[in-house]
Protein backbone atom coordinates (compact mmCIF):
# COMPACT_ATOMS: atom_id res chain seq x y z
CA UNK A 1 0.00 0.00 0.00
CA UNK A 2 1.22 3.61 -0.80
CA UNK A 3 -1.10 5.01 2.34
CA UNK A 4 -2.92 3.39 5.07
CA UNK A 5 -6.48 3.47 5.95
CA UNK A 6 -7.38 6.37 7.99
CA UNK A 7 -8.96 4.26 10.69
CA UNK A 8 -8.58 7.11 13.45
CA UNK A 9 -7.68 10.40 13.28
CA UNK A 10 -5.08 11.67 11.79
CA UNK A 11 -2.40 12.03 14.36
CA UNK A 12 -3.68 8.12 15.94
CA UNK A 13 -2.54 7.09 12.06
CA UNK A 14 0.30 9.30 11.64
CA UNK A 15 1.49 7.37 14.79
CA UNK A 16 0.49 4.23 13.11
CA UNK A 17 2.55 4.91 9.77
CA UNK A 18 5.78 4.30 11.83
CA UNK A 19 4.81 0.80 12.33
CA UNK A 20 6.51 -1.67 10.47
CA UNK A 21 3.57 -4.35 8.91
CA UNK A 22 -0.33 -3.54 9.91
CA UNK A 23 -3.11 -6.55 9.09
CA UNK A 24 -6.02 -4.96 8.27
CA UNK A 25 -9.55 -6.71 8.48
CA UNK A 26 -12.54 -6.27 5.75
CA UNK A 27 -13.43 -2.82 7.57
CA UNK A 28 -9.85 -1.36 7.01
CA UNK A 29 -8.85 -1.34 11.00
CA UNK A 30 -6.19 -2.90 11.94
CA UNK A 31 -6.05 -6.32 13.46
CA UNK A 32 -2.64 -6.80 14.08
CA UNK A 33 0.90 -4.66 14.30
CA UNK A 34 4.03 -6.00 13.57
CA UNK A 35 7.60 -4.35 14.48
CA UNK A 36 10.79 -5.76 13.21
CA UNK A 37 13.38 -5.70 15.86
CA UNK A 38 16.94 -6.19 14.41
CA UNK A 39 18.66 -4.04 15.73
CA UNK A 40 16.56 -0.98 17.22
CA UNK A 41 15.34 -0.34 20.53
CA UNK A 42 12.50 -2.70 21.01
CA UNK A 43 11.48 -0.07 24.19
CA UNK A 44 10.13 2.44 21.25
CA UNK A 45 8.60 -0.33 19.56
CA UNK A 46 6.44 -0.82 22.89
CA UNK A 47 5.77 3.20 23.16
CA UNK A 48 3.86 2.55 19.79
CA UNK A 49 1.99 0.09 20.77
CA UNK A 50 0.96 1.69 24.36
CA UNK A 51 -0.42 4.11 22.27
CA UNK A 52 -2.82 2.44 20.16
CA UNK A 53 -3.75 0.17 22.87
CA UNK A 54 -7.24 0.92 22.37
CA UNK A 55 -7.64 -1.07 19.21
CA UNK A 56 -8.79 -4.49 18.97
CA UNK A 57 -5.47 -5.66 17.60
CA UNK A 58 -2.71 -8.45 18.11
CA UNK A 59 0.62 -6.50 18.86
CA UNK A 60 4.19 -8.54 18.09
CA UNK A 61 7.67 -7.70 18.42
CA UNK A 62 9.45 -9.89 15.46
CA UNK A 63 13.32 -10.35 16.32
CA UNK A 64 16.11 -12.96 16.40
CA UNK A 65 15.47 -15.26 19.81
CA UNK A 66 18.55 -14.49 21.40
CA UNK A 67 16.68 -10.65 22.32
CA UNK A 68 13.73 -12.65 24.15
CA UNK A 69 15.38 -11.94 27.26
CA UNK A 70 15.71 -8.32 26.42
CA UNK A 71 11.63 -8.17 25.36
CA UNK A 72 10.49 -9.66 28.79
CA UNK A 73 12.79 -7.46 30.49
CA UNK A 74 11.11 -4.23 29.10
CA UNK A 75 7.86 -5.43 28.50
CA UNK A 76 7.54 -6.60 32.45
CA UNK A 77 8.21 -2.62 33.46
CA UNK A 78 5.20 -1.60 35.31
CA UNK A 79 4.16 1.29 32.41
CA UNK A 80 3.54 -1.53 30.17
CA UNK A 81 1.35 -3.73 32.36
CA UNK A 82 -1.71 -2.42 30.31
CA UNK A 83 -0.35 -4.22 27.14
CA UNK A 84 1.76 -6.88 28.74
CA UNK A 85 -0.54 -9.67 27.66
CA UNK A 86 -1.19 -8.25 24.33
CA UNK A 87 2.09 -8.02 23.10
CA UNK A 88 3.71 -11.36 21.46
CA UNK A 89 7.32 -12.13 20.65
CA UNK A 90 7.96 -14.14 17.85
CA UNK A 91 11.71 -14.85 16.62
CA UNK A 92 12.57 -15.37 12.91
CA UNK A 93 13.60 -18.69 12.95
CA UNK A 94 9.57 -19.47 14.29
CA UNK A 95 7.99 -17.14 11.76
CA UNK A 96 10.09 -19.23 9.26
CA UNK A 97 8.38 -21.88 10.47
CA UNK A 98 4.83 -21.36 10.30
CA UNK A 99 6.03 -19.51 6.57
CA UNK A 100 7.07 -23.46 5.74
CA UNK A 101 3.90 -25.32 7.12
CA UNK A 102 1.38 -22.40 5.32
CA UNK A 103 3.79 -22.64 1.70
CA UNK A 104 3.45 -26.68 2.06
CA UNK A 105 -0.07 -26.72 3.15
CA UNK A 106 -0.34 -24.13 -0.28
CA UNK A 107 1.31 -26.96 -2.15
CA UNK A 108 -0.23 -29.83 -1.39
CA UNK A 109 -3.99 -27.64 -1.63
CA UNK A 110 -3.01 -26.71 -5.40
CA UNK A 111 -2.44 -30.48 -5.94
């Protein structure tokens, strides 16, 4: 997509833009939130999604495992109790994964 909905109002999207990959669902509001955590602070990443806590939407932090430890360090700070349960970690090698079981399960459907 060049733009994104505008599900809110404009500074709630502007906010939004800054994310890395939004899901949207047949009404064009987002569903899920996904930030790519290589190599930046995943504490902003969490600032985002405190922020747009009031949507009904999955929130994930996508990094290598090895910076679990650093996600449930920051994300067990008392400000982010209100989105503690919410937000999901989910390392590449995992992702890669579930890519391989959806890309066979593709396969074997087109069969």
């Amino acid at each position: 997509m060049q733009e994104i909905y505008q599900f809110s109002y404009t500074e709630t999207v502007n906010r939004a833009k800054t994310i890395d990959v939004i899901r949207f669902n047949d009404r064009h509001i987002p569903s899920a939130f996904f930030e790519i955590e290589h190599s930046t602070d995943i504490q902003n990443s969490l600032l985002k999604y405190f922020e747009l806590q009031d949507f009904n939407a999955d929130f994930y932090i996508v990094s290598d495992a090895y910076r679990r430890n650093k996600f449930n360090e920051i994300i067990s700070r008392s400000v982010f109790k209100p989105i503690k349960e919410r937000v999901k970690f989910k390392s590449y090698e995992a992702l890669l994964i579930i890519y391989d079981k959806v890309f066979r399960q593709m396969q074997a459907d087109a069969l």
